[in-house]
C-alpha atoms as a PDB file:
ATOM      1  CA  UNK A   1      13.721 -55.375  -4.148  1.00  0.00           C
ATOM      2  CA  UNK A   2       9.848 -55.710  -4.119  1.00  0.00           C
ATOM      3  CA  UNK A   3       8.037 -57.728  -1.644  1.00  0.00           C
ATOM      4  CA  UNK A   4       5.453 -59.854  -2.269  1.00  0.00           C
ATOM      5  CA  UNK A   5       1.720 -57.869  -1.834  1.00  0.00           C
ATOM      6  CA  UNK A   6       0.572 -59.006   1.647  1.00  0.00           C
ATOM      7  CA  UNK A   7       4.034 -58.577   3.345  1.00  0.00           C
ATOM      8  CA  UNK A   8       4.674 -55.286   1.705  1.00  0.00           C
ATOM      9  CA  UNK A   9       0.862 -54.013   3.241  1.00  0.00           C
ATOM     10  CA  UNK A  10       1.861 -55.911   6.554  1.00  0.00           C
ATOM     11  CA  UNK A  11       5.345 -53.529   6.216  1.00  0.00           C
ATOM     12  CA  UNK A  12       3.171 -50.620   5.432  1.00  0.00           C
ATOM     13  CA  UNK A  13       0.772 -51.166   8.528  1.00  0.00           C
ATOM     14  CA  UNK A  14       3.525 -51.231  10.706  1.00  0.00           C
ATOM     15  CA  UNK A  15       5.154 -47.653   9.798  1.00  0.00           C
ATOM     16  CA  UNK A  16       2.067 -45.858  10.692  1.00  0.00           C
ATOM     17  CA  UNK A  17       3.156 -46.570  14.388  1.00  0.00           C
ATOM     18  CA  UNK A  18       4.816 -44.015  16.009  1.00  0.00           C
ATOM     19  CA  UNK A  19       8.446 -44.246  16.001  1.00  0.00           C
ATOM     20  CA  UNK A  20       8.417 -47.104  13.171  1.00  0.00           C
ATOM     21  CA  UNK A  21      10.737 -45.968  10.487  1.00  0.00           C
ATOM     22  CA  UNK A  22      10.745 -48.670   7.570  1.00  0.00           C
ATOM     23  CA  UNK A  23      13.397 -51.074   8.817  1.00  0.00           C
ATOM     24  CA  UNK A  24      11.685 -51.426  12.260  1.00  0.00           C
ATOM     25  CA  UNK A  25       8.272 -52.428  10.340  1.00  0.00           C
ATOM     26  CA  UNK A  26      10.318 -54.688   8.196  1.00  0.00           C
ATOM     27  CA  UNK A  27      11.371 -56.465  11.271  1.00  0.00           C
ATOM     28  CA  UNK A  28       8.543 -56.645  12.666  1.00  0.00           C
ATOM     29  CA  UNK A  29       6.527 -57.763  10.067  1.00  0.00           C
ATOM     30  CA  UNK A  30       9.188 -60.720   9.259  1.00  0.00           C
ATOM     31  CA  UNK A  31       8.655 -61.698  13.219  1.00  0.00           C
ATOM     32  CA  UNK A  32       5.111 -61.888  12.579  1.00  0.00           C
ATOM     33  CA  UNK A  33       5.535 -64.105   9.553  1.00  0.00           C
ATOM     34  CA  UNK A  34       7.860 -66.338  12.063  1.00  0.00           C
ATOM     35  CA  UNK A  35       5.097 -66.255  14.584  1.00  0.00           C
ATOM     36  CA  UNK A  36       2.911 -69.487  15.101  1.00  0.00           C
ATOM     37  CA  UNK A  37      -0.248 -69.151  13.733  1.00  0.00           C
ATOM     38  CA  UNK A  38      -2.410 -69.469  16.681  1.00  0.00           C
ATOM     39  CA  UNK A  39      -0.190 -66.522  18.272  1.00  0.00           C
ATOM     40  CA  UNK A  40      -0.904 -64.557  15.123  1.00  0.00           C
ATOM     41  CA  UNK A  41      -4.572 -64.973  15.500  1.00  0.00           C
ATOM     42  CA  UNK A  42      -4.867 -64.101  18.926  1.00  0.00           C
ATOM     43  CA  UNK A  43      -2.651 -60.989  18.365  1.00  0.00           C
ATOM     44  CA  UNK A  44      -5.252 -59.773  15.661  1.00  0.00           C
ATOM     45  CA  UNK A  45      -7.525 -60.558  18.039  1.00  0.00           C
ATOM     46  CA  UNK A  46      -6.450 -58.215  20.534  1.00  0.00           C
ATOM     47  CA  UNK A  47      -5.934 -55.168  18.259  1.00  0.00           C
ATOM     48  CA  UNK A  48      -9.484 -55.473  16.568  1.00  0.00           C
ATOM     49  CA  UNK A  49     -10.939 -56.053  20.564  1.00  0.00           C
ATOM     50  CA  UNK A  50      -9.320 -52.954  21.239  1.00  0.00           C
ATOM     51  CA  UNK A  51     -10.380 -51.497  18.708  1.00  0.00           C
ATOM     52  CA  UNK A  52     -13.768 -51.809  18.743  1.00  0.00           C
ATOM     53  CA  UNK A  53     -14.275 -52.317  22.349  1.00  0.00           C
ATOM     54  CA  UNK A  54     -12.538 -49.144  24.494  1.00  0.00           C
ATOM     55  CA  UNK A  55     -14.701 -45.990  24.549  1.00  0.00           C
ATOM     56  CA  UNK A  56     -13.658 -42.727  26.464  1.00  0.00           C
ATOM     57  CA  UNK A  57     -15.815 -42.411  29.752  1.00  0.00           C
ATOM     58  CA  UNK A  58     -18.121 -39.639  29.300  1.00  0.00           C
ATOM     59  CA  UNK A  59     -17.263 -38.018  32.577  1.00  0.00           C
ATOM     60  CA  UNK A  60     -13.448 -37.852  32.401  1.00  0.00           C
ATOM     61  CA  UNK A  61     -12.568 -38.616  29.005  1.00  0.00           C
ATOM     62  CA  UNK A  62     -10.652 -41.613  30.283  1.00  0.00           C
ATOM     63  CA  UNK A  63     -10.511 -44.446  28.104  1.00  0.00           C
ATOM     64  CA  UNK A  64     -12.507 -47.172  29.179  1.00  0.00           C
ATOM     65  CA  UNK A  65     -14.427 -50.480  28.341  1.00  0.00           C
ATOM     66  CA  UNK A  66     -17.406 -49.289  30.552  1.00  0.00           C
ATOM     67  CA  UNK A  67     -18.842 -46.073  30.930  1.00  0.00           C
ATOM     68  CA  UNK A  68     -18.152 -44.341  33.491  1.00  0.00           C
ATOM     69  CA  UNK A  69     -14.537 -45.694  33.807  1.00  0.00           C
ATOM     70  CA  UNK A  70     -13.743 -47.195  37.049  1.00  0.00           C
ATOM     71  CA  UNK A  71     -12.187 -43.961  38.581  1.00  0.00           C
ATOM     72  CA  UNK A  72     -15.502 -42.161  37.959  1.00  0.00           C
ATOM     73  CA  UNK A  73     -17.733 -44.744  39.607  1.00  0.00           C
ATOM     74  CA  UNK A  74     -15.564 -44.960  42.499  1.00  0.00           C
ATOM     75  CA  UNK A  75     -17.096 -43.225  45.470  1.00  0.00           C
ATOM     76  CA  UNK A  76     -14.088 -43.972  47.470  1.00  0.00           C
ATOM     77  CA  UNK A  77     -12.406 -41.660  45.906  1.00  0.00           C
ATOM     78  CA  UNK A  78     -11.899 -38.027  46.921  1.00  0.00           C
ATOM     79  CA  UNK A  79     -14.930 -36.191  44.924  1.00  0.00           C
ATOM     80  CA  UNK A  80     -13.814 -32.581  45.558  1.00  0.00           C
ATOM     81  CA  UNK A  81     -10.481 -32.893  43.393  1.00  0.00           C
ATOM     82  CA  UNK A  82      -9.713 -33.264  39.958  1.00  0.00           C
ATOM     83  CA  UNK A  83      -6.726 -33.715  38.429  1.00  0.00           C
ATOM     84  CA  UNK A  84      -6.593 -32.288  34.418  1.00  0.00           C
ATOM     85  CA  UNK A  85      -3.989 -34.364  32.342  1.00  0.00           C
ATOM     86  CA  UNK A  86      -3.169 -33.686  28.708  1.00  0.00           C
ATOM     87  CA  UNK A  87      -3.371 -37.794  27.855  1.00  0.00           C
ATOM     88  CA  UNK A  88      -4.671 -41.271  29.149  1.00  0.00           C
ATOM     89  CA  UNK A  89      -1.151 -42.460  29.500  1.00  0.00           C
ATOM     90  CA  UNK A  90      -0.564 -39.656  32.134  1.00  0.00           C
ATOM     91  CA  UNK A  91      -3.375 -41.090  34.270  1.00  0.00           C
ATOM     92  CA  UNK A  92      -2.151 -43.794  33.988  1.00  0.00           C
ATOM     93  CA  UNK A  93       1.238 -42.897  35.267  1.00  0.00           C
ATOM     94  CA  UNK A  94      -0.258 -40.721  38.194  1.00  0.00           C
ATOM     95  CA  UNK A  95      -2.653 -44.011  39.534  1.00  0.00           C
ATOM     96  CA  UNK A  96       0.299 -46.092  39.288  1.00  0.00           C
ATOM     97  CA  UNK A  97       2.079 -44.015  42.119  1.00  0.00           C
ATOM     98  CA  UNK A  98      -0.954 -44.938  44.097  1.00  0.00           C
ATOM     99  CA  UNK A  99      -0.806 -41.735  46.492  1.00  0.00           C
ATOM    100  CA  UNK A 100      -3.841 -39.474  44.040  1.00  0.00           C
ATOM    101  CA  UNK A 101      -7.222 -40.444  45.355  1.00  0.00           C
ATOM    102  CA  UNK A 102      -8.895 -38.024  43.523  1.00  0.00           C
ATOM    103  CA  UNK A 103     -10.768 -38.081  40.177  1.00  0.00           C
ATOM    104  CA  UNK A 104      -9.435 -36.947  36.684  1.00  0.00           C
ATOM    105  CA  UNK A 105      -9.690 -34.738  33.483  1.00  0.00           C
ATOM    106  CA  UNK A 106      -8.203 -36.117  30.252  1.00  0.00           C
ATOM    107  CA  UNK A 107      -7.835 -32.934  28.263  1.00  0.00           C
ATOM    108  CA  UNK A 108      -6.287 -34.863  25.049  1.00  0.00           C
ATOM    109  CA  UNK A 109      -3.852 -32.853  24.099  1.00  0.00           C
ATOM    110  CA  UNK A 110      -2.673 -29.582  24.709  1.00  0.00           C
ATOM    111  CA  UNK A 111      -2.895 -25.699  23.383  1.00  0.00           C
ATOM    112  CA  UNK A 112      -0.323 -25.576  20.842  1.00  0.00           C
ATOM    113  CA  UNK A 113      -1.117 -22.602  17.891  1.00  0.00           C
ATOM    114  CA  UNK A 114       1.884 -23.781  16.412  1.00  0.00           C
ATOM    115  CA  UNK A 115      -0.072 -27.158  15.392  1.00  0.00           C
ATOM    116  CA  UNK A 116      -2.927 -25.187  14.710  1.00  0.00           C
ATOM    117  CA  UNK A 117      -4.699 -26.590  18.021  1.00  0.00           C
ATOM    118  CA  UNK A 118      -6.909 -24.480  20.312  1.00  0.00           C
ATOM    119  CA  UNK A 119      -8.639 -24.476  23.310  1.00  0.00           C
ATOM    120  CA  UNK A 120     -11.437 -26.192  20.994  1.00  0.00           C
ATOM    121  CA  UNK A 121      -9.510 -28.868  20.101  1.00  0.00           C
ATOM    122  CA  UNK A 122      -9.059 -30.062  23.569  1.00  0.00           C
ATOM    123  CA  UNK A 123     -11.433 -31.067  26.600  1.00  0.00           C
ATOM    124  CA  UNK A 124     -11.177 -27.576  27.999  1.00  0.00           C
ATOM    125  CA  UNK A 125     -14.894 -26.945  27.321  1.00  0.00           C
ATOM    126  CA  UNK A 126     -16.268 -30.491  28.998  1.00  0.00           C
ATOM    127  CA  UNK A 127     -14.075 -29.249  31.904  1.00  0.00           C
ATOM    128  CA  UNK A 128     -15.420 -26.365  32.404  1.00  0.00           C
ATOM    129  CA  UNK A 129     -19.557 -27.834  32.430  1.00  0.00           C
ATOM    130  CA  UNK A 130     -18.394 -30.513  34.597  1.00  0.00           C
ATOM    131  CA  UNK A 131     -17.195 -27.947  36.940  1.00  0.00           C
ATOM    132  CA  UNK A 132     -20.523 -26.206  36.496  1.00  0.00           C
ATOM    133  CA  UNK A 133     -22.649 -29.156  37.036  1.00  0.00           C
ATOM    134  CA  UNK A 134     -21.006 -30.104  40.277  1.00  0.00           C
ATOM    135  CA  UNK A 135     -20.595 -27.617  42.645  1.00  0.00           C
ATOM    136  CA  UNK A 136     -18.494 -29.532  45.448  1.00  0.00           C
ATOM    137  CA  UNK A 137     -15.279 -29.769  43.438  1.00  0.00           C
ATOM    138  CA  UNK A 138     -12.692 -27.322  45.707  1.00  0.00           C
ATOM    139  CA  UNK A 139      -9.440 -28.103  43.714  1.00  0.00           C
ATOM    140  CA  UNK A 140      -8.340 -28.784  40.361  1.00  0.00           C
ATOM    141  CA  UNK A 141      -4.719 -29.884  40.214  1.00  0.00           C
ATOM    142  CA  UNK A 142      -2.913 -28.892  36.778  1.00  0.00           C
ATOM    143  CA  UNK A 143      -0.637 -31.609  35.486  1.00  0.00           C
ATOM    144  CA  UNK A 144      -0.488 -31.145  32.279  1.00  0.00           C
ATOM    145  CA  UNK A 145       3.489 -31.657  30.622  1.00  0.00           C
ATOM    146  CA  UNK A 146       6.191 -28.613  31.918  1.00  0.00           C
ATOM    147  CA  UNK A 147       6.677 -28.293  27.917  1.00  0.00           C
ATOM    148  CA  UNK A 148       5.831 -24.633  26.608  1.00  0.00           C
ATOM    149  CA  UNK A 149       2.317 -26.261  25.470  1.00  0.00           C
ATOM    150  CA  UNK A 150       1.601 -27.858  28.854  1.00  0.00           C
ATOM    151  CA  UNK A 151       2.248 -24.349  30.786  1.00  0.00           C
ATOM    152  CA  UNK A 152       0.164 -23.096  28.000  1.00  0.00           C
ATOM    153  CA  UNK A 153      -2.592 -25.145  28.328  1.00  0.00           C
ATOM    154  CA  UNK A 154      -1.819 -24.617  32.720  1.00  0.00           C
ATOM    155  CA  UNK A 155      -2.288 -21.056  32.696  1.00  0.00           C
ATOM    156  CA  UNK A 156      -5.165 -21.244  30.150  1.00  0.00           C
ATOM    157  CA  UNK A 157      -7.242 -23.495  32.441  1.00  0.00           C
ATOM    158  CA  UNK A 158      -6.155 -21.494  35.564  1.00  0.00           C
ATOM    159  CA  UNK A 159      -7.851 -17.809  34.462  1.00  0.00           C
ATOM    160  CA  UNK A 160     -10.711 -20.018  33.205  1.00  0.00           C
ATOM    161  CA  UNK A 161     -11.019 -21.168  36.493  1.00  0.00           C
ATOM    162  CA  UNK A 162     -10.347 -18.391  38.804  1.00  0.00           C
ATOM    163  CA  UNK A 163     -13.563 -15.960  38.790  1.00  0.00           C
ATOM    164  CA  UNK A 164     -14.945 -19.812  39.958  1.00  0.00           C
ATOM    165  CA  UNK A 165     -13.432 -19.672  43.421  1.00  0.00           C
ATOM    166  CA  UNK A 166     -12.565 -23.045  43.245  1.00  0.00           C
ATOM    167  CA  UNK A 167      -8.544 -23.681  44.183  1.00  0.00           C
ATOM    168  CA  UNK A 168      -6.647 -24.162  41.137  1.00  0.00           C
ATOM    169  CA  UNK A 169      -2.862 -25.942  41.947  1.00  0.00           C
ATOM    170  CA  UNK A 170      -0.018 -27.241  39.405  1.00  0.00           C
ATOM    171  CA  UNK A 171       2.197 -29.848  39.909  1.00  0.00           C
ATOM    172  CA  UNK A 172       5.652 -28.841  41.521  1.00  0.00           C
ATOM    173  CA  UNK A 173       8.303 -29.094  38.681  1.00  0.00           C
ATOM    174  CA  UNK A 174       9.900 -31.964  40.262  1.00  0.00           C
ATOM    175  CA  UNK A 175       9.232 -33.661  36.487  1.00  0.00           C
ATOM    176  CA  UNK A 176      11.828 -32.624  33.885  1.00  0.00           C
ATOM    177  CA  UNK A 177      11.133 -29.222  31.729  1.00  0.00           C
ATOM    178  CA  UNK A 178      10.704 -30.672  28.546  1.00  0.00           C
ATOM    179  CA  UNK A 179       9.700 -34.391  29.597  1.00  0.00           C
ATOM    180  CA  UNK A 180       6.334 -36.096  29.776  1.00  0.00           C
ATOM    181  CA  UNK A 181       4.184 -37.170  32.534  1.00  0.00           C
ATOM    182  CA  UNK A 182       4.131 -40.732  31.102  1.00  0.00           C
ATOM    183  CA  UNK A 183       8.072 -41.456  31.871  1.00  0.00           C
ATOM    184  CA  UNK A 184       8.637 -39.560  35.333  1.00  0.00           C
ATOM    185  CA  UNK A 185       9.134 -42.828  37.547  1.00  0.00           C
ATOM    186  CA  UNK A 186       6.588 -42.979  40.699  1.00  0.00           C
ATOM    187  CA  UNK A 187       8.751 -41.171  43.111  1.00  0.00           C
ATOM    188  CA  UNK A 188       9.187 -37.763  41.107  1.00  0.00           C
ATOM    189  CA  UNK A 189       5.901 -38.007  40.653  1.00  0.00           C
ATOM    190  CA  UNK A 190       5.061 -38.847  44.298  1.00  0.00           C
ATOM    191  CA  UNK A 191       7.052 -35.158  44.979  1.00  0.00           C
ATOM    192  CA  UNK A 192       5.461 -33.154  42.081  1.00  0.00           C
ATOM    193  CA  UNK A 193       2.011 -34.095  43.684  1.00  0.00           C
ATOM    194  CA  UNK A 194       2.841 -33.312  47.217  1.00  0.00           C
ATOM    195  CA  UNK A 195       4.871 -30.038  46.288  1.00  0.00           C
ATOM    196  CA  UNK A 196       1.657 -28.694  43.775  1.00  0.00           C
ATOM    197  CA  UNK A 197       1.290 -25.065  44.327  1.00  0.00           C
ATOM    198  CA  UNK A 198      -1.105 -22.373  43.456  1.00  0.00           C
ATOM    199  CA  UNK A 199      -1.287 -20.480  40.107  1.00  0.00           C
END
């Protein structure tokens, strides 16, 4: 059965979501038709605002409405660590356990020549000249995933950094082997942090 043109393209929109096979976008799309109008609206409001409003902070790679992101312009904060994550959800995840008062790295992936993706392809290089343009940073802490990419990326990172001097740490492997930094709950990653060791 065909549907009609703008629910089919509604349908379509939907499936390029991750994890949206075609029934879930048929769903969803129905629930949107179902949806008051107003509610519609203001939900198309909030994708295009997001849209065209975030940026990535051109210090940490965060993403951000203002630039620098509010963890760079914080002078609070603990200016002699950074912590590299592969992706803005794992920032996320580490700020929400509230115990990290340091700044962060966003790499944006991670080294994976199975996928084709480099050292290039990431934000190894901005890394490395932030390092070199501030010369009071006396730890980076490695949290990137404990997948075969993240201790990749980990070791990669840690023999750019060592001729440097500067103290280069991973998270413990209180997270799962295999898991992401995004689902650990605050308490494994609580542990991970304090149990970070040297590589």
């Amino acid at each position: 059965m065909q549907y009609p043109q703008p629910i089919a393209k509604l349908i379509e929109g939907f499936t390029y979501l991750p994890g949206i096979g075609p029934k879930t976008a048929t769903r969803l799309a129905f629930h949107i038709l179902d949806m008051k109008e107003d509610d519609v609206l203001s939900f198309a409001k909030a994708l295009v605002h997001a849209k065209r409003d975030l940026t990535y902070c051109t210090r940490c790679h965060h993403i951000t409405d203002t630039d620098p992101c509010y963890v760079c312009e914080d002078m609070k904060r603990d200016q002699t660590t950074i912590c590299v994550v592969q992706e803005v959800r794992d920032l996320i995840a580490m700020e929400k356990m509230r115990e990290y008062t340091g700044l962060y790295h966003v790499l944006h992936g991670a080294i994976s020549p199975m996928d084709g993706i480099g050292p290039e392809d990431i934000k190894v290089v901005e890394l490395i000249k932030r390092l070199q343009e501030d010369d009071n940073k006396q730890e980076v802490i490695i949290a990137t995933n404990p997948t075969i990419e993240g201790e990749a990326t980990a070791m990669y990172i840690s023999r750019l950094l060592k001729p440097t001097g500067i103290k280069v740490t991973r998270l413990a492997h209180g997270l799962p082997v295999g898991g992401d930094l995004e689902y650990a709950d605050e308490m494994t990653l609580s542990k991970a942090i304090e149990g970070r060791r040297e590589i």
